[in-house]
N, C-alpha and C. Protein backbone atom coordinates (compact mmCIF):
# COMPACT_ATOMS: atom_id res chain seq x y z
N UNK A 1 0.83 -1.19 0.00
CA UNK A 1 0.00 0.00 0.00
C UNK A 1 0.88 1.26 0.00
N UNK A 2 2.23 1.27 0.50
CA UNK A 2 2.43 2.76 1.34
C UNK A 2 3.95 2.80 -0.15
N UNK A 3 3.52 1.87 -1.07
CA UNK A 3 4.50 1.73 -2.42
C UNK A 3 4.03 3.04 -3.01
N UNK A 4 2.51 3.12 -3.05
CA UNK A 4 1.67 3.80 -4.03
C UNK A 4 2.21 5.16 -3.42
N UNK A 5 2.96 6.01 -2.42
CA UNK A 5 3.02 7.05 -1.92
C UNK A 5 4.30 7.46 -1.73
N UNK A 6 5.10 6.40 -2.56
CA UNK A 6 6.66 6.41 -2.48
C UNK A 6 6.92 8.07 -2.69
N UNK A 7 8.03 8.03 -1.76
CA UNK A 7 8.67 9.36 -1.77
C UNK A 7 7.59 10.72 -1.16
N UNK A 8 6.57 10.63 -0.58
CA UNK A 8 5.81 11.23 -0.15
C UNK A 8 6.58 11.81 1.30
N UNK A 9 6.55 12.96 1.58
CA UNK A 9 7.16 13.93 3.01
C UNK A 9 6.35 12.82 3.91
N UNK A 10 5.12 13.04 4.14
CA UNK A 10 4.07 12.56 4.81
C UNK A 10 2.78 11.70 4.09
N UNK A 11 2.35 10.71 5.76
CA UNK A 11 1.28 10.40 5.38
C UNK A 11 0.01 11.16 5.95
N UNK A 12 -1.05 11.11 5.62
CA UNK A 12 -2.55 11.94 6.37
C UNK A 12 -3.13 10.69 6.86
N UNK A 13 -3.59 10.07 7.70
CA UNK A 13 -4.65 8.70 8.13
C UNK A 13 -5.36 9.71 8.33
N UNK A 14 -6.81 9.01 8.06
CA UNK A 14 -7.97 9.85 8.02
C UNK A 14 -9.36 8.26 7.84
N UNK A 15 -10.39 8.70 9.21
CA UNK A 15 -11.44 8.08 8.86
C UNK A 15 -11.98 8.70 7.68
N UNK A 16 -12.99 7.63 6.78
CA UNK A 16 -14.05 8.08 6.34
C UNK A 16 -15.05 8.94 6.66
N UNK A 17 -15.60 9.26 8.23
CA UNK A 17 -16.81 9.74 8.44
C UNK A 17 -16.32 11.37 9.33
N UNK A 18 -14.78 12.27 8.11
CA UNK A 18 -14.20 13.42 8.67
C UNK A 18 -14.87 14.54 7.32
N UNK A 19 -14.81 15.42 8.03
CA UNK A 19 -14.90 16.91 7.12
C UNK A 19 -14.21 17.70 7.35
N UNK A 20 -12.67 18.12 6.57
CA UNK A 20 -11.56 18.67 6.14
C UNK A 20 -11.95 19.96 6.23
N UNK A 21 -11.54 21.20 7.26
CA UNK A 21 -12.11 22.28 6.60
C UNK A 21 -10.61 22.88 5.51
N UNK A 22 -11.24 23.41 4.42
CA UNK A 22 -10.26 23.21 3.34
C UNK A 22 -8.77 23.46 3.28
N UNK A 23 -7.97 24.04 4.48
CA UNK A 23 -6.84 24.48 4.64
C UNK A 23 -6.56 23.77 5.28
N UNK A 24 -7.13 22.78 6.05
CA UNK A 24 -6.50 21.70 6.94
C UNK A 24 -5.32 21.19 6.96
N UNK A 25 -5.25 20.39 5.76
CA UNK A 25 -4.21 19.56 5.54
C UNK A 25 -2.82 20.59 5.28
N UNK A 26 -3.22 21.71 4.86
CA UNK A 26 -1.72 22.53 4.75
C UNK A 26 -1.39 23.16 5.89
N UNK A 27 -2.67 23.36 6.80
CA UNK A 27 -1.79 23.72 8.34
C UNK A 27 -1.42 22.93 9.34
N UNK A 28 -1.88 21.50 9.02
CA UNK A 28 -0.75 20.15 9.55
C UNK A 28 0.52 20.17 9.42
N UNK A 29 0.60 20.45 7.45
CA UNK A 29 2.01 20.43 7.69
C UNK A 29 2.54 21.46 7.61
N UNK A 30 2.34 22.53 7.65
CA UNK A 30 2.91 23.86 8.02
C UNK A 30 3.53 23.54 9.33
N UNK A 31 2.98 23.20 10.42
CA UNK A 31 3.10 22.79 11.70
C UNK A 31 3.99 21.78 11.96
N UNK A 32 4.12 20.94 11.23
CA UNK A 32 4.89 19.82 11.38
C UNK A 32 6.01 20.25 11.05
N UNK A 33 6.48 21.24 9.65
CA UNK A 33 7.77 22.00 9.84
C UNK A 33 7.97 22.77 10.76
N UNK A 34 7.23 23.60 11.64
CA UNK A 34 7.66 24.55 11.68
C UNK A 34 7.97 23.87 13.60
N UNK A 35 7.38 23.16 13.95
CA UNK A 35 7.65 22.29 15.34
C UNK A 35 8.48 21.32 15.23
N UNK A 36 8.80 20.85 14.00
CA UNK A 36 9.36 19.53 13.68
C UNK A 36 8.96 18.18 14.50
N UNK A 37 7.71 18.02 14.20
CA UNK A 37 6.78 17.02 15.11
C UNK A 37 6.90 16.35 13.90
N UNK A 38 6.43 15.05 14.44
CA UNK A 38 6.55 13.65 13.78
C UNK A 38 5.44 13.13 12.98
N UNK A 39 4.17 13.62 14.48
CA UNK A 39 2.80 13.19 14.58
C UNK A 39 2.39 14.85 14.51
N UNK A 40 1.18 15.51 13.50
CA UNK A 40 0.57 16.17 14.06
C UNK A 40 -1.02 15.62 14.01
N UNK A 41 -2.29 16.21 15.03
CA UNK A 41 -3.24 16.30 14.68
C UNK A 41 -4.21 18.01 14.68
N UNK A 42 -5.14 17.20 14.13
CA UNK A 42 -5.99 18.96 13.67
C UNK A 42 -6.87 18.82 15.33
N UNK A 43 -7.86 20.01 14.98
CA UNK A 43 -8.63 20.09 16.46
C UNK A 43 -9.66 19.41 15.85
N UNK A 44 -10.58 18.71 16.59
CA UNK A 44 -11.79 17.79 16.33
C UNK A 44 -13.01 18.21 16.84
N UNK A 45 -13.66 18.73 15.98
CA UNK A 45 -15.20 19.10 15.88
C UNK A 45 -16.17 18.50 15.34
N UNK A 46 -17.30 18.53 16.54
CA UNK A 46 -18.33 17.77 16.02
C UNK A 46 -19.13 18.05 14.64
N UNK A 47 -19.32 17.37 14.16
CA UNK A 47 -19.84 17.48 13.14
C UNK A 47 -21.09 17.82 12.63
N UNK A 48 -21.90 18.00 13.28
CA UNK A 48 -23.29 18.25 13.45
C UNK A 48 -23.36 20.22 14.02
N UNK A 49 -22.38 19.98 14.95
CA UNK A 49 -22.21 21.37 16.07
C UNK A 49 -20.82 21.82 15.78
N UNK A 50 -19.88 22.72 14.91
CA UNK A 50 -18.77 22.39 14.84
C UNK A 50 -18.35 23.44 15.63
N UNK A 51 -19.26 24.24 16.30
CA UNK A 51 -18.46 25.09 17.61
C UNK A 51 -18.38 24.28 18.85
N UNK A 52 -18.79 23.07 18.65
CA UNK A 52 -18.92 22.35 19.84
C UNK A 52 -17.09 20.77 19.34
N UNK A 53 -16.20 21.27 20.63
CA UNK A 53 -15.11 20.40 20.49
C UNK A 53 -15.56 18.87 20.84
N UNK A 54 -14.77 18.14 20.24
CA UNK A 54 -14.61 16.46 20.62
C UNK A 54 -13.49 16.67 21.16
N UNK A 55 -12.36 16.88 20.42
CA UNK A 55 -10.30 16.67 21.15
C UNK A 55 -9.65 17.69 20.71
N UNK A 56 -8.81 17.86 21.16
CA UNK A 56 -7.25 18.56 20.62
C UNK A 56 -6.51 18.08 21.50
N UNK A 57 -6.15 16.84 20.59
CA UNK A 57 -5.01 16.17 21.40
C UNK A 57 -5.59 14.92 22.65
N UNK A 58 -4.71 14.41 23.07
CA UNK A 58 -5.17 13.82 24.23
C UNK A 58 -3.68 13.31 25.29
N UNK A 59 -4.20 13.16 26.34
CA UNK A 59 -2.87 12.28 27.53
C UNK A 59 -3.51 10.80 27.45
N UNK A 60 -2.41 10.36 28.21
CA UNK A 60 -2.79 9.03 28.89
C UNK A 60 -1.63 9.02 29.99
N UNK A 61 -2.73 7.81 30.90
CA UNK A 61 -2.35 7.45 32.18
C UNK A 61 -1.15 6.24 32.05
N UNK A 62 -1.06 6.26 32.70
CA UNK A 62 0.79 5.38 32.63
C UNK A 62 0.23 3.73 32.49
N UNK A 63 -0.88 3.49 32.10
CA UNK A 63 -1.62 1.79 31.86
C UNK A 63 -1.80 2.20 30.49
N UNK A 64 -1.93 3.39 30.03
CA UNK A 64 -2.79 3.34 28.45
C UNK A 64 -3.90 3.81 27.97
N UNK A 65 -4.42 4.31 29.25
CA UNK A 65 -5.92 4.58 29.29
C UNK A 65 -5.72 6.18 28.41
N UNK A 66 -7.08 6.27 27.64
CA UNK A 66 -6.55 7.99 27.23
C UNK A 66 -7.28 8.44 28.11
N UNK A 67 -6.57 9.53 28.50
CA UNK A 67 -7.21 11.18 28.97
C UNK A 67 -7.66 12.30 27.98
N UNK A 68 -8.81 12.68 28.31
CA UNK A 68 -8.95 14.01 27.30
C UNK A 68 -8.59 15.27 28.29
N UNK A 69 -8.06 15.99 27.09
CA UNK A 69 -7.49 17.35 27.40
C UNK A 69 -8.61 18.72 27.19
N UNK A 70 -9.89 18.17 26.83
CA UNK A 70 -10.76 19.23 26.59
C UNK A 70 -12.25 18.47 27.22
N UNK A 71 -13.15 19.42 27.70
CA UNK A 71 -14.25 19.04 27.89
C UNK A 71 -15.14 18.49 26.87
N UNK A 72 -15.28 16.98 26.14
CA UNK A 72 -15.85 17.09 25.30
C UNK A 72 -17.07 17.58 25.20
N UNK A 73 -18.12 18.35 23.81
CA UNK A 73 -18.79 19.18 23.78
C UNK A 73 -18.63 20.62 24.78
N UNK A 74 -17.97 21.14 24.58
CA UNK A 74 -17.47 22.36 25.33
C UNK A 74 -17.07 23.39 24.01
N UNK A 75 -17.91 24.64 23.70
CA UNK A 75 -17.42 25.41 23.33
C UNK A 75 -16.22 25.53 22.80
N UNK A 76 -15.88 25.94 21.45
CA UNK A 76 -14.23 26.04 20.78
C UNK A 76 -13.85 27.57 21.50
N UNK A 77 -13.18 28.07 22.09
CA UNK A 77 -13.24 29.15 22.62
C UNK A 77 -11.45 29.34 22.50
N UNK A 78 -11.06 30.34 22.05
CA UNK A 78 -9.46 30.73 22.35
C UNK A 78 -8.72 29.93 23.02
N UNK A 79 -8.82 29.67 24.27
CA UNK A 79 -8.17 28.87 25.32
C UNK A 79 -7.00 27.91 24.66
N UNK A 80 -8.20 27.13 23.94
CA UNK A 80 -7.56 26.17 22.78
C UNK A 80 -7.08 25.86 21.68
N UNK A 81 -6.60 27.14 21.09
CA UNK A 81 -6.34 27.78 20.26
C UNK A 81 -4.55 27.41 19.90
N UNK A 82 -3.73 27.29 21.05
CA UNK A 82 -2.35 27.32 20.97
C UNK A 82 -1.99 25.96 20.55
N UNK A 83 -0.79 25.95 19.96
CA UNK A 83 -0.16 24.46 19.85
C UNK A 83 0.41 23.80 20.67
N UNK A 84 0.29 22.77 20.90
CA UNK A 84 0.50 22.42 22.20
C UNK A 84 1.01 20.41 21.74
N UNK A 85 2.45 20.13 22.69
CA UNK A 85 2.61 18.70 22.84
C UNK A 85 1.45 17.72 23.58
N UNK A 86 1.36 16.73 23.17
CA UNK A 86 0.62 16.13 23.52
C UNK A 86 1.13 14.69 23.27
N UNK A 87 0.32 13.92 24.10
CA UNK A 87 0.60 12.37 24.28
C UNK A 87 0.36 11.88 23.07
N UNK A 88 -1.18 11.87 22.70
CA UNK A 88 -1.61 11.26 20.84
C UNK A 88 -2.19 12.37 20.78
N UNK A 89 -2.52 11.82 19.51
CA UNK A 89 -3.73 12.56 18.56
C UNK A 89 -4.41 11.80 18.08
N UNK A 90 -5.67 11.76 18.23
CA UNK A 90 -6.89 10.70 17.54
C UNK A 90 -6.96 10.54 16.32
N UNK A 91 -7.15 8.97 15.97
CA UNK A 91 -7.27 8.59 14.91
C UNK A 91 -7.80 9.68 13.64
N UNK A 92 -9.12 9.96 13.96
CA UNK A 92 -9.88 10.74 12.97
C UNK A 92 -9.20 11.46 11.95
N UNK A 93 -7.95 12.00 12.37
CA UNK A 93 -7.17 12.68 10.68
C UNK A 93 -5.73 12.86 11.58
N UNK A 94 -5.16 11.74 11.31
CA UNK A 94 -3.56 11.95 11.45
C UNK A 94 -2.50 12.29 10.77
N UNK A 95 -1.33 13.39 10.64
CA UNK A 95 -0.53 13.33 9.96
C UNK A 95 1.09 12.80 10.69
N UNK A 96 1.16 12.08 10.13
CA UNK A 96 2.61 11.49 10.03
C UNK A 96 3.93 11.46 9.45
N UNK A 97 5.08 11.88 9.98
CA UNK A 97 5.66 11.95 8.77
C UNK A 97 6.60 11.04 8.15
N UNK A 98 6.77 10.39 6.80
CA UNK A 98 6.92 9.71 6.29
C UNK A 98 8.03 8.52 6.96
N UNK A 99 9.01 9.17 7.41
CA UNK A 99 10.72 8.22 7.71
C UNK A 99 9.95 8.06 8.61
N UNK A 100 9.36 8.62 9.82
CA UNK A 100 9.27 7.84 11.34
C UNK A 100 8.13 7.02 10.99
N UNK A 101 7.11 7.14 9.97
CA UNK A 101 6.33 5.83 10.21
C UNK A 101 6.98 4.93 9.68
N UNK A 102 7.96 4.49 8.88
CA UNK A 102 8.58 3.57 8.03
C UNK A 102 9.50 2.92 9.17
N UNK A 103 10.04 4.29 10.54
CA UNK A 103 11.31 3.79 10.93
C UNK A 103 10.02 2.52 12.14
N UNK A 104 8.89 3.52 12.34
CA UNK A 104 8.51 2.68 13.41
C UNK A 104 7.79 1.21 12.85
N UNK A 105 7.71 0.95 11.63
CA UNK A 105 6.88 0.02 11.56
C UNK A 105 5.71 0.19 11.36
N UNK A 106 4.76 1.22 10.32
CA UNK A 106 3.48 1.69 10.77
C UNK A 106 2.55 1.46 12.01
N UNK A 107 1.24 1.10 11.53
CA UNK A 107 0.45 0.68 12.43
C UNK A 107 0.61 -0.65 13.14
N UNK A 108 0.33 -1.34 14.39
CA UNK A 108 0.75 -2.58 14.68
C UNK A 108 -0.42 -3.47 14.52
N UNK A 109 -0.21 -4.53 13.74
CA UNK A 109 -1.11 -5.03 12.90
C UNK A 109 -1.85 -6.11 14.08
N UNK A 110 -1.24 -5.71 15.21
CA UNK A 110 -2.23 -6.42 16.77
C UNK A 110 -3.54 -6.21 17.62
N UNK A 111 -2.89 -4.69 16.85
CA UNK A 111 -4.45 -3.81 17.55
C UNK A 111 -5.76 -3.60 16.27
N UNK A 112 -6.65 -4.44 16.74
CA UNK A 112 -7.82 -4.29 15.49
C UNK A 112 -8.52 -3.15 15.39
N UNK A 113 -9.45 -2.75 16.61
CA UNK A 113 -10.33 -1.83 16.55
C UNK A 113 -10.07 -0.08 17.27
N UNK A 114 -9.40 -0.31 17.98
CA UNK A 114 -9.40 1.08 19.19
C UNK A 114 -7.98 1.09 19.73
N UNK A 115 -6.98 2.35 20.41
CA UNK A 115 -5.93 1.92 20.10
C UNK A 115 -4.60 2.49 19.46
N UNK A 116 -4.69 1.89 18.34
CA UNK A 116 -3.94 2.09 16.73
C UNK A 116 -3.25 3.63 17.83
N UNK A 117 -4.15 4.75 17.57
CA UNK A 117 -3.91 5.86 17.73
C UNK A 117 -2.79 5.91 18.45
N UNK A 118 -3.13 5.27 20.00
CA UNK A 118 -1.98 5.58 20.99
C UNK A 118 -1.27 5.38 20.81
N UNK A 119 -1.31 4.05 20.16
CA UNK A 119 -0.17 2.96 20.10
C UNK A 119 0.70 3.93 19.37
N UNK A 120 0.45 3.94 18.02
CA UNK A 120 1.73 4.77 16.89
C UNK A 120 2.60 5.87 17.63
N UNK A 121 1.86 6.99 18.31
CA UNK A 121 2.43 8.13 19.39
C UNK A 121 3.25 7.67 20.43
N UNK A 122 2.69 6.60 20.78
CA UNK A 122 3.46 6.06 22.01
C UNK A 122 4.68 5.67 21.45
N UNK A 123 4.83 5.03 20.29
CA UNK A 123 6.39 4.27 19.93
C UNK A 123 6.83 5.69 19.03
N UNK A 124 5.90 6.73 18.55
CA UNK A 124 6.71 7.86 18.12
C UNK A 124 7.74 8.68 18.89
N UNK A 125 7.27 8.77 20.56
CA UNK A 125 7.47 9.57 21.64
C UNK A 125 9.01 8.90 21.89
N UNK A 126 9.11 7.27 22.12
CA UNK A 126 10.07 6.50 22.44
C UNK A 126 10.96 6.46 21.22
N UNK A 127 10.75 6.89 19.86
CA UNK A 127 11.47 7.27 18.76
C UNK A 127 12.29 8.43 18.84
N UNK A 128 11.52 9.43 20.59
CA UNK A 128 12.41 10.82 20.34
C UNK A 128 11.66 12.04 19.51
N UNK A 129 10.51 11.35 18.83
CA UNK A 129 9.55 12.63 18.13
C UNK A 129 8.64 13.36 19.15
N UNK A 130 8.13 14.15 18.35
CA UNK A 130 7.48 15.07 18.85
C UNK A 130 6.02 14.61 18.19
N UNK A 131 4.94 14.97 18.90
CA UNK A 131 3.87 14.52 18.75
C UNK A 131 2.92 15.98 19.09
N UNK A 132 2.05 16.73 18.46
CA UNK A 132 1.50 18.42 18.79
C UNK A 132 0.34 17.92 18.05
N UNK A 133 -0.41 18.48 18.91
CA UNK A 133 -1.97 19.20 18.31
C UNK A 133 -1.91 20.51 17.67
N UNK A 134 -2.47 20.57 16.53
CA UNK A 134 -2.47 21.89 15.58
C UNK A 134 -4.00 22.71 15.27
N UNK A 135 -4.67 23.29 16.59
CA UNK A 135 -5.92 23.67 16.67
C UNK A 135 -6.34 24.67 15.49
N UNK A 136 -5.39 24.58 15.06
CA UNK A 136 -5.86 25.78 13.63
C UNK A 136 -6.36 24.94 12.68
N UNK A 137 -5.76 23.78 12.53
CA UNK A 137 -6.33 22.80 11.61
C UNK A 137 -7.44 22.44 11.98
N UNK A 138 -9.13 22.50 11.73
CA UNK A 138 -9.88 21.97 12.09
C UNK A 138 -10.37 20.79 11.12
N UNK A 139 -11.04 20.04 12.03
CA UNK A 139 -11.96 18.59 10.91
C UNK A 139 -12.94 18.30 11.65
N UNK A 140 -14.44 18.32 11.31
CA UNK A 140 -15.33 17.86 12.13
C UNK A 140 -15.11 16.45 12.23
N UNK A 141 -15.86 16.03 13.32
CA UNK A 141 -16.00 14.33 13.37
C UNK A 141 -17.40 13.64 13.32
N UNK A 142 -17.84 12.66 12.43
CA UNK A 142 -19.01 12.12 12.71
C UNK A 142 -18.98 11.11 13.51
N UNK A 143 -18.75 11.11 14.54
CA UNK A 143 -18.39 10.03 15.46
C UNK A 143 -19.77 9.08 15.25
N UNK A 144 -19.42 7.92 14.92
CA UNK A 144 -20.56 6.65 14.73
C UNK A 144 -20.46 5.36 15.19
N UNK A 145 -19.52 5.69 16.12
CA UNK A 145 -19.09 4.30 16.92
C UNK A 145 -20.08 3.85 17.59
N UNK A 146 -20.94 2.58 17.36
CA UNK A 146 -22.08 2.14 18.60
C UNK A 146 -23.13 2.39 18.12
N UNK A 147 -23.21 3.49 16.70
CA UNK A 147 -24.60 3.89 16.32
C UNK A 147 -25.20 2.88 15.22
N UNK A 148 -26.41 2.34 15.14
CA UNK A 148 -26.80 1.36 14.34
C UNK A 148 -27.46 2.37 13.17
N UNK A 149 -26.80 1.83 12.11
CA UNK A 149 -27.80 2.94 11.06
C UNK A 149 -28.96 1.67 10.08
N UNK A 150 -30.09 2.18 9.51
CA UNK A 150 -31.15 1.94 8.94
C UNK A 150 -30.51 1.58 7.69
C-alpha cells in the first residue's frame, strides 16, 4: 500500500466519516515543519455542532488509558487555540511523517479496533519525536461508533 506514496514527506490517516475544513491539511504540515513534530493532529469538531469540540489532542495514564485534554462538547473558545505537545492525537485525521512511520513500523497489525492511535504516538514519543496538536487545523468528526444505522 504505502509503495503507491513512495517518496511522499508525509502520510494523512484519516477516517471516512471526517470533514476537512479546506486548509487543513496545509496547516498540519505547516506545523509539522515549523515544530518539527513527527505526529501532528488537527482540532476535532463535532460534526453536526462544529463550535462544539470532541479533542485537541489527548494524555494518557501510565496503563494506556486515554485522557482528554478538553471538555468534550465544550465550546471552541481561544483557550484552545495554541499548539500544544501532547501524548496522541486521535485517529480521525492523522498526519505522520513519512521516515518515522517507516522507521517505526506503521500501524501494529495487533491492535484491530481502538488503540492504533496511541499505540503509533506512544512508539513515536520513544522514537524521540514530537507529537503536537495543531488547533488551527480543524476537521469535524461524525463520530458513529455504537450507532446502528437503517
Amino acid at each position: 500500500m504505502l509503495g503507491a506514496v513512495e517518496g511522499a514527506a508525509f502520510f494523512l490517516f484519516c477516517h471516512d466519516h471526517i470533514r476537512l475544513d479546506p486548509d487543513a491539511i496545509a496547516r498540519l504540515v505547516r506545523e509539522a515543519y515549523r515544530t518539527n513534530a513527527g505526529v501532528v493532529g488537527p482540532k476535532l469538531v463535532d460534526w453536526r455542532e462544529p463550535d462544539r469540540l470532541l479533542a485537541i489532542g489527548m494524555g494518557s495514564d501510565k496503563a494506556g488509558c486515554p485522557t482528554p485534554l478538553v471538555d468534550r462538547g465544550e465550546r471552541d473558545r481561544q483557550p484552545h487555540d495554541a499548539v500544544a505537545d501532547v501524548f496522541f492525537v486521535p485517529g480521525a485525521a492523522t498526519l505522520v511523517r513519512a521516515d518515522l512511520f517507516e522507521s517505526l513500523g506503521g500501524f501494529d497489525d495487533e491492535i484491530a479496533d481502538l488503540g492504533e492511535d496511541l499505540d503509533l504516538c506512544w512508539r513515536a514519543h520513544a522514537a524521540g519525536a514530537r507529537v503536537v496538536a495543531a488547533p488551527a487545523a480543524r476537521v469535524a468528526h461524525l463520530e458513529a461508533l455504537g450507532v446502528r444505522r437503517p
